[in-house]
PDB file of N, CA and C in Angstrom:
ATOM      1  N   UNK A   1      -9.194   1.999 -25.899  1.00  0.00           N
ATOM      2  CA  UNK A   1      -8.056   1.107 -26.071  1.00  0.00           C
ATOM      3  C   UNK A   1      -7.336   0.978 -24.740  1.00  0.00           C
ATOM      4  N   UNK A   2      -7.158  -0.446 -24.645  1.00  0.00           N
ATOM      5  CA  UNK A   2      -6.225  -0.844 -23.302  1.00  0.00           C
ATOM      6  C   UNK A   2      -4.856  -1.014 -23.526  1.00  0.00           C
ATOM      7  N   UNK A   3      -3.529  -0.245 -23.010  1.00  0.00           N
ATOM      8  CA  UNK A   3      -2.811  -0.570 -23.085  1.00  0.00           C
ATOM      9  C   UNK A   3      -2.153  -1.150 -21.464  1.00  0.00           C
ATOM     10  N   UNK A   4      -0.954  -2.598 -21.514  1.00  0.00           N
ATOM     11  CA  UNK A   4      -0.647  -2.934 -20.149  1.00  0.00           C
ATOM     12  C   UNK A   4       0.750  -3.218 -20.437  1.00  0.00           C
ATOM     13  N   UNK A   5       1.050  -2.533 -19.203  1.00  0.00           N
ATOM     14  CA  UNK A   5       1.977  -2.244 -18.671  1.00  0.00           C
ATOM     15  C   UNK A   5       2.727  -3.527 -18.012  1.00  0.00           C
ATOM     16  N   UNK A   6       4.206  -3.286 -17.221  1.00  0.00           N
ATOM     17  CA  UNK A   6       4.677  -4.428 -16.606  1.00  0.00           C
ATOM     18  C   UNK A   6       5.659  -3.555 -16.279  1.00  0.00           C
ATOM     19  N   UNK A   7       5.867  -3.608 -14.672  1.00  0.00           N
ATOM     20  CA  UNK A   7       6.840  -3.086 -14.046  1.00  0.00           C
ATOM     21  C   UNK A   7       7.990  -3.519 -13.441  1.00  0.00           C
ATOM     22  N   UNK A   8       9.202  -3.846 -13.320  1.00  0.00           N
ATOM     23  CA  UNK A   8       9.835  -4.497 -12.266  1.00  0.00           C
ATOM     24  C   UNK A   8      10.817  -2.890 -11.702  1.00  0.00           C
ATOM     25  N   UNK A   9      10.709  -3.042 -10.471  1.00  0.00           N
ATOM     26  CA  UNK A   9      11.495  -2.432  -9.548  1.00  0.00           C
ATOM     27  C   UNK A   9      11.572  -2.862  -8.216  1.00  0.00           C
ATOM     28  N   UNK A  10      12.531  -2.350  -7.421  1.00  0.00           N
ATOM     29  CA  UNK A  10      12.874  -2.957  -6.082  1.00  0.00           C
ATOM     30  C   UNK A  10      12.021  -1.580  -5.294  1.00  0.00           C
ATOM     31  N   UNK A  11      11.804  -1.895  -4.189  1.00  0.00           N
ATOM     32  CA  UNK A  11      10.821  -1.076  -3.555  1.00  0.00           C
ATOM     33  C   UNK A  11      11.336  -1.398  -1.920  1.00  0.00           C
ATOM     34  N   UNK A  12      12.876  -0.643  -1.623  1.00  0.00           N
ATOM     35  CA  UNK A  12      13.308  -1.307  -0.245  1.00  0.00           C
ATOM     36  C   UNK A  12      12.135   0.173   0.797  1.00  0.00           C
ATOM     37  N   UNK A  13      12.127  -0.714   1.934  1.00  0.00           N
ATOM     38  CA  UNK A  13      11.302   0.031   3.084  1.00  0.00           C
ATOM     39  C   UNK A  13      12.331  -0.013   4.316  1.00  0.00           C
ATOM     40  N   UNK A  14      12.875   1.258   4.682  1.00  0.00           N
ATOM     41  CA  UNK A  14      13.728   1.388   5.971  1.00  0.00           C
ATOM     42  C   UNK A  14      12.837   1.566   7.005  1.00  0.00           C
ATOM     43  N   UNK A  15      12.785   0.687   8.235  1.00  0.00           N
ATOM     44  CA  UNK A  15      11.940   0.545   9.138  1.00  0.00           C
ATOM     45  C   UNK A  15      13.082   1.418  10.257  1.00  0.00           C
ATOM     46  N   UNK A  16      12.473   2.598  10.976  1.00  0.00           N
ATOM     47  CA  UNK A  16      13.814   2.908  12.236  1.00  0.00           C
ATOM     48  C   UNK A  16      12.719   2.976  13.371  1.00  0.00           C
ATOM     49  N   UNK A  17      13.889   2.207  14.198  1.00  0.00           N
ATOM     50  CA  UNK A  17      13.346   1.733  15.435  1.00  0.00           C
ATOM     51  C   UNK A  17      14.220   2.800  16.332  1.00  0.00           C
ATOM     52  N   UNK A  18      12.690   2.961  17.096  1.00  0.00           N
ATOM     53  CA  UNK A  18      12.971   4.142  18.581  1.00  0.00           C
ATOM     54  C   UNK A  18      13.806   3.556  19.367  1.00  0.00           C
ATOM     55  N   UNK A  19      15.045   4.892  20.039  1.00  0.00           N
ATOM     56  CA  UNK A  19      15.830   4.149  20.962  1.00  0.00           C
ATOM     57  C   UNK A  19      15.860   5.295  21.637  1.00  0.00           C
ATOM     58  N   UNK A  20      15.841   4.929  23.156  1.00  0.00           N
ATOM     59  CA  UNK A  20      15.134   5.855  24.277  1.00  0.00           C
ATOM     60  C   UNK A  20      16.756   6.130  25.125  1.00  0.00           C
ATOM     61  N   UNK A  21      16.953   6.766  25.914  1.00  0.00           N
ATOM     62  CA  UNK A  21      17.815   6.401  26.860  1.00  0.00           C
ATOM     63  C   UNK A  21      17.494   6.889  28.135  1.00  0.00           C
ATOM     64  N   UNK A  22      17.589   6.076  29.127  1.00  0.00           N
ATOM     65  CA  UNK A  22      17.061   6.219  30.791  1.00  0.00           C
ATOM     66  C   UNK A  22      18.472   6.765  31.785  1.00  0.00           C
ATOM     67  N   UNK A  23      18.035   7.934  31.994  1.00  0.00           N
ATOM     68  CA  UNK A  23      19.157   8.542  32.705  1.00  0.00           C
ATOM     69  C   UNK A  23      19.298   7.872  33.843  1.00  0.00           C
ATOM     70  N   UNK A  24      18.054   7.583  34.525  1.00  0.00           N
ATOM     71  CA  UNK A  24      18.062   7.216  35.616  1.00  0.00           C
ATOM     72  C   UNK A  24      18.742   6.247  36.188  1.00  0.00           C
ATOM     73  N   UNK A  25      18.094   4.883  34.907  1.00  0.00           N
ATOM     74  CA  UNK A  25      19.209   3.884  34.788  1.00  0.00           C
ATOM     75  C   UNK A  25      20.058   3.861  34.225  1.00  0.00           C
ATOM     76  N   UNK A  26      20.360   4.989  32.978  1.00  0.00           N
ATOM     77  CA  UNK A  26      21.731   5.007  32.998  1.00  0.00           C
ATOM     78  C   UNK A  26      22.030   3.657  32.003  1.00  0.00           C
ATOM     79  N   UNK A  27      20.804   3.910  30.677  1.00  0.00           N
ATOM     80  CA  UNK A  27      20.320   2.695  30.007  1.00  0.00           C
ATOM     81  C   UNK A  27      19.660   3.158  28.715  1.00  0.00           C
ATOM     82  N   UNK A  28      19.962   2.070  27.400  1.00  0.00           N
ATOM     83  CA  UNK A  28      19.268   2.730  25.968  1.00  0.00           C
ATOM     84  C   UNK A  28      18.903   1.435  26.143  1.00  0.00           C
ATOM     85  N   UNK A  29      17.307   1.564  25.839  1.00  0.00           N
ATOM     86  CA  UNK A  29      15.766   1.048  25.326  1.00  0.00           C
ATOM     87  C   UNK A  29      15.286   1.087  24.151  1.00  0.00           C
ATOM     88  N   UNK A  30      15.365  -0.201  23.648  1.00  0.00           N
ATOM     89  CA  UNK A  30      15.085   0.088  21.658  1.00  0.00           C
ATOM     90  C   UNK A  30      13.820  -1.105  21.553  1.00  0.00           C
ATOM     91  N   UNK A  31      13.067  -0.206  20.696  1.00  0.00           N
ATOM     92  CA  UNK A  31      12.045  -0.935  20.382  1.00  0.00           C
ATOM     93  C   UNK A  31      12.378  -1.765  19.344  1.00  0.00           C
ATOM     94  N   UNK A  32      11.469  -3.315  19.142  1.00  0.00           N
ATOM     95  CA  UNK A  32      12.113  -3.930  18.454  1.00  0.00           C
ATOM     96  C   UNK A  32      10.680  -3.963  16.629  1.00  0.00           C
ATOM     97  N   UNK A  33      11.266  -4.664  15.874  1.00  0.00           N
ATOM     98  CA  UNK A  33      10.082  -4.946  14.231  1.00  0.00           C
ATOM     99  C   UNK A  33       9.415  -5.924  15.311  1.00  0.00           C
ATOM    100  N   UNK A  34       8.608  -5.489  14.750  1.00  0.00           N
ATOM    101  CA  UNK A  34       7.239  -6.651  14.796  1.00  0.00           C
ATOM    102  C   UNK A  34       7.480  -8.358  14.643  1.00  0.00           C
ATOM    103  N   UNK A  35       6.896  -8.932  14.962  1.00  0.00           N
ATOM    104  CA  UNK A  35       7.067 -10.386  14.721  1.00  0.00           C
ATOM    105  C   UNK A  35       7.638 -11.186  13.388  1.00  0.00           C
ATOM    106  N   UNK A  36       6.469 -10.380  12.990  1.00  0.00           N
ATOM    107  CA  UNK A  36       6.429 -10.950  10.856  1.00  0.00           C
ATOM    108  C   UNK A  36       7.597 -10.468   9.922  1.00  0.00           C
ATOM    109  N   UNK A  37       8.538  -9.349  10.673  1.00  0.00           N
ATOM    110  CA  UNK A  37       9.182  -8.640  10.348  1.00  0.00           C
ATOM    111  C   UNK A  37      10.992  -9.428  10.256  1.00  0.00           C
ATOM    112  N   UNK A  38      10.741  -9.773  11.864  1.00  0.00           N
ATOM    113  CA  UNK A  38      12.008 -10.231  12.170  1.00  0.00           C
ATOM    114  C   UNK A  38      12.935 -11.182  11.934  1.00  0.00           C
ATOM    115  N   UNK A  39      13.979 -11.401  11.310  1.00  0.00           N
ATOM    116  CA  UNK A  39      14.262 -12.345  10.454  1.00  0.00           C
ATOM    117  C   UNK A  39      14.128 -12.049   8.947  1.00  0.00           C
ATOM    118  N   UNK A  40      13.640 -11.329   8.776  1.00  0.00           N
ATOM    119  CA  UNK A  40      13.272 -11.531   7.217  1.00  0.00           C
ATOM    120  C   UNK A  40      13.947 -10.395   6.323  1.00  0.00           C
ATOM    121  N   UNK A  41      14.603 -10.788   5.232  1.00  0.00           N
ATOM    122  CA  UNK A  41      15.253 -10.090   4.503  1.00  0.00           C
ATOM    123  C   UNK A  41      14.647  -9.410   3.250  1.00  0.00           C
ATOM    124  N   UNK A  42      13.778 -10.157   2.762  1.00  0.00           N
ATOM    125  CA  UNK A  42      13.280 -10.044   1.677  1.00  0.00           C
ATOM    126  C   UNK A  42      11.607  -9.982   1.850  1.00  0.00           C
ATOM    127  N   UNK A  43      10.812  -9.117   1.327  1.00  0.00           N
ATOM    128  CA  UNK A  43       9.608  -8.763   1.386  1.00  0.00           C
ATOM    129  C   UNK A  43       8.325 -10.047   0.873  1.00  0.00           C
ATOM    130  N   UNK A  44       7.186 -10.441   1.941  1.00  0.00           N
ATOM    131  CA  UNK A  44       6.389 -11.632   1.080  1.00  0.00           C
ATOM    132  C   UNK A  44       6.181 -11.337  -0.417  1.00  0.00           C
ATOM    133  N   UNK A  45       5.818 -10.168  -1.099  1.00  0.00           N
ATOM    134  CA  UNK A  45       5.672  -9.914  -2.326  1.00  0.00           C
ATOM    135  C   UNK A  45       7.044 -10.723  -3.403  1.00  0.00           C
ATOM    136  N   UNK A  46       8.204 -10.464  -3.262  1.00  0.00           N
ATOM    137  CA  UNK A  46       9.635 -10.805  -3.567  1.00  0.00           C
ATOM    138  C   UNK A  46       9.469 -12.285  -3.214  1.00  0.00           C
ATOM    139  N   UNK A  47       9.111 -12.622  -2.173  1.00  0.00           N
ATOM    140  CA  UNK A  47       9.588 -14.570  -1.725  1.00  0.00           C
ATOM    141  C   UNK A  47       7.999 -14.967  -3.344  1.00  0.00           C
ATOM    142  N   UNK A  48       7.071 -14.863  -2.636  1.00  0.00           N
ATOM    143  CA  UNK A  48       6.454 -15.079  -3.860  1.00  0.00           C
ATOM    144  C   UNK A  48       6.683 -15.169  -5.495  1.00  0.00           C
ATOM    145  N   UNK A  49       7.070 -14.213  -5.430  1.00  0.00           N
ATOM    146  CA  UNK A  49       7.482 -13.897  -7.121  1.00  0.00           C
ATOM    147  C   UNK A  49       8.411 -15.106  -7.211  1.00  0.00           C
ATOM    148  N   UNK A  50       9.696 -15.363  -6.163  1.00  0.00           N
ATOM    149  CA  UNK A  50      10.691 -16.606  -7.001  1.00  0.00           C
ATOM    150  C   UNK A  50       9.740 -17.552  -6.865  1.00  0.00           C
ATOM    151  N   UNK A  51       9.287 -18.403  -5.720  1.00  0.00           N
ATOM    152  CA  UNK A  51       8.337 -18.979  -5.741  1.00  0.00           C
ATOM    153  C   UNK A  51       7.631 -19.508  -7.102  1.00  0.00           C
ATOM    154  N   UNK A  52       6.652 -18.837  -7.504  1.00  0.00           N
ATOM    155  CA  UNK A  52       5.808 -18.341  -9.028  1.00  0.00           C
ATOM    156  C   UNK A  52       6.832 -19.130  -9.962  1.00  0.00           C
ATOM    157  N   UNK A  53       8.192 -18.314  -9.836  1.00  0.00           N
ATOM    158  CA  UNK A  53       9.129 -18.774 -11.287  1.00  0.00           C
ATOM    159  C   UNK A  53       9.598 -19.566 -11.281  1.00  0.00           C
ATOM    160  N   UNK A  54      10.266 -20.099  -9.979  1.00  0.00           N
ATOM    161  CA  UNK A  54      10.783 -21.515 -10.198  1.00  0.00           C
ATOM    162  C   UNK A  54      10.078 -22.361  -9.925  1.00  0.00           C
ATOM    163  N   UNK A  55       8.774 -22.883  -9.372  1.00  0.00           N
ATOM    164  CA  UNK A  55       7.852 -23.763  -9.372  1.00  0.00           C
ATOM    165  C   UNK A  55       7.220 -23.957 -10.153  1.00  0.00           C
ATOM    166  N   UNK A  56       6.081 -23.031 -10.471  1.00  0.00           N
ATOM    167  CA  UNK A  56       4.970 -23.308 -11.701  1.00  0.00           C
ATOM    168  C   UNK A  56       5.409 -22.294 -12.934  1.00  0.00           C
ATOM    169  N   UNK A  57       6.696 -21.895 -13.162  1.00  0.00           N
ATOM    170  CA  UNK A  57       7.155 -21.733 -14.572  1.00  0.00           C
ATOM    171  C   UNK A  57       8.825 -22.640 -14.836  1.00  0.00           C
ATOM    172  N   UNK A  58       9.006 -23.254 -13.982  1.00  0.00           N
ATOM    173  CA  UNK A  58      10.135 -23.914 -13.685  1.00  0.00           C
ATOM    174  C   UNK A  58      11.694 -22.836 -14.643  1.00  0.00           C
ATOM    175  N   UNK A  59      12.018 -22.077 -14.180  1.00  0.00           N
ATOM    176  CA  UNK A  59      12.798 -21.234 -14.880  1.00  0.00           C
ATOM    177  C   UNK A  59      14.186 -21.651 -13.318  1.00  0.00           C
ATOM    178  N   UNK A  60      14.857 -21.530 -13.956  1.00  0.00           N
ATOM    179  CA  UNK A  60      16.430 -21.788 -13.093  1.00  0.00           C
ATOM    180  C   UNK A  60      16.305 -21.141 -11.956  1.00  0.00           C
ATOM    181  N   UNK A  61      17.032 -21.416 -10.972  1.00  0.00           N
ATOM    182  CA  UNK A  61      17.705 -20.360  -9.656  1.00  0.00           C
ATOM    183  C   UNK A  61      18.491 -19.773 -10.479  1.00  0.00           C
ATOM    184  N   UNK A  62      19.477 -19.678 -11.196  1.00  0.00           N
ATOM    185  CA  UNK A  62      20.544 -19.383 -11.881  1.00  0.00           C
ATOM    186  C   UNK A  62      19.845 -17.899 -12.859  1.00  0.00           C
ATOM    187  N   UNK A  63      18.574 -18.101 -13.856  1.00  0.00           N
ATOM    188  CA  UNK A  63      17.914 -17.021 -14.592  1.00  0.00           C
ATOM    189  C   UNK A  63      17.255 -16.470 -13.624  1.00  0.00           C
ATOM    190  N   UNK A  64      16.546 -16.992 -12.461  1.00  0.00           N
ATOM    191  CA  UNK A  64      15.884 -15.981 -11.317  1.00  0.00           C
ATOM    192  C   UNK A  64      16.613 -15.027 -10.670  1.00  0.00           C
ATOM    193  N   UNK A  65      18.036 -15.182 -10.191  1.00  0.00           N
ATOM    194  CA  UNK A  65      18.593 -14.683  -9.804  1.00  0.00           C
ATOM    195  C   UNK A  65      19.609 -13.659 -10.678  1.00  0.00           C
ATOM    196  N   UNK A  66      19.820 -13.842 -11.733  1.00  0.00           N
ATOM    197  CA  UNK A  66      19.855 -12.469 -13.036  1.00  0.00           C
ATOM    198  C   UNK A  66      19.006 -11.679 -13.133  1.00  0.00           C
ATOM    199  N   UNK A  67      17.620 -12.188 -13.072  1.00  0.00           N
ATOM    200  CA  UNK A  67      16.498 -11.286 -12.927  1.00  0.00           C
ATOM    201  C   UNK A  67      16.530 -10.633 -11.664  1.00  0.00           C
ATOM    202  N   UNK A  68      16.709 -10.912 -10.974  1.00  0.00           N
ATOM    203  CA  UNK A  68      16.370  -9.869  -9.673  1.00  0.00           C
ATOM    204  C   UNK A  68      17.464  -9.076  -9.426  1.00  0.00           C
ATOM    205  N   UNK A  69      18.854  -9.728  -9.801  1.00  0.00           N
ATOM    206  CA  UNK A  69      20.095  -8.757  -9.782  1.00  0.00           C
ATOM    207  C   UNK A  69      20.069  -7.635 -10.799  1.00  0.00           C
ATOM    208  N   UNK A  70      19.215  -8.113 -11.782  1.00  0.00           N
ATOM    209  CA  UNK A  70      19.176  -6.897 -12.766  1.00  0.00           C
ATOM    210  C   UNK A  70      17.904  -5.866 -12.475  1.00  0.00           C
ATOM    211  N   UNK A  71      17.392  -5.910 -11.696  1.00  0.00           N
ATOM    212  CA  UNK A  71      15.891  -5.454 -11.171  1.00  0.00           C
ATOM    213  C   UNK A  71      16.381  -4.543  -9.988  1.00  0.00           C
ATOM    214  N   UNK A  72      17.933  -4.784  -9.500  1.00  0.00           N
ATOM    215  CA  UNK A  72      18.080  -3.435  -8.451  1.00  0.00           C
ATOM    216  C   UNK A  72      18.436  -4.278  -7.442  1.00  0.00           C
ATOM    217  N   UNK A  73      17.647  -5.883  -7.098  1.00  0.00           N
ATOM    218  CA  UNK A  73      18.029  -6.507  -5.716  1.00  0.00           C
ATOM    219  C   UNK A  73      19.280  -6.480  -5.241  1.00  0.00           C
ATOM    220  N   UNK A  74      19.813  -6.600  -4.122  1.00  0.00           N
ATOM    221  CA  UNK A  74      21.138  -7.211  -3.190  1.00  0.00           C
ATOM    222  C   UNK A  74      20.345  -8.246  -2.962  1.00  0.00           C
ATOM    223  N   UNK A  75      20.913  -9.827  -3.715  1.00  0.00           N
ATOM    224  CA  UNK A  75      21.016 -10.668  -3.388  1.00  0.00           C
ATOM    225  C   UNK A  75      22.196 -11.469  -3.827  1.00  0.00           C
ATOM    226  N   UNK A  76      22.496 -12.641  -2.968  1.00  0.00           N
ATOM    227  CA  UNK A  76      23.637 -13.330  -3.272  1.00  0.00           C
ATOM    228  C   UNK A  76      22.693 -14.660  -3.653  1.00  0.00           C
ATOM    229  N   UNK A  77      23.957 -15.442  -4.605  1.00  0.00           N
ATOM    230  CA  UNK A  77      23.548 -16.748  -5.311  1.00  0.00           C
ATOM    231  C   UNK A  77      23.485 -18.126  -4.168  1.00  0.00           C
ATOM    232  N   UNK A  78      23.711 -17.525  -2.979  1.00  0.00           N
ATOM    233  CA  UNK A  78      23.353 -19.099  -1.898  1.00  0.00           C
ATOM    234  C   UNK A  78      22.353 -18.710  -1.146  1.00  0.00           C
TER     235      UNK A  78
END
């Protein structure tokens, strides 16, 4: 017997970036996210999912955004 499951949770990832300091110069050196990284608030998995619901299940911004506020997200309604 198969039983299935369905999960929703938020899954945040703290990225810490190295910061060096140069005596010499007398200077802090910080490495920066990656390209794909920068700018972006929200994970491709997450942009997808609204994507999914309000396009090809046409469900509100208004119920998407209950759903994800109730799922753990920090997001705002603009």
């Amino acid at each position: 017997m198969l039983v299935q499951h369905i999960v929703f949770e938020t899954n945040p990832v703290r990225y810490r970036i190295e910061r060096l300091y140069s005596e010499s110069e007398n200077e802090f050196y910080a490495d920066s996210l990656p390209a794909a990284l920068q700018k972006q608030r929200y994970g491709s998995e997450l942009q997808a999912f609204v994507i999914m619901f309000y396009f090809e299940l046409r469900v509100t911004e208004e119920k998407i955004l209950n759903l994800l506020q109730a799922a753990g997200n920090v997001i705002s309604a603009g």
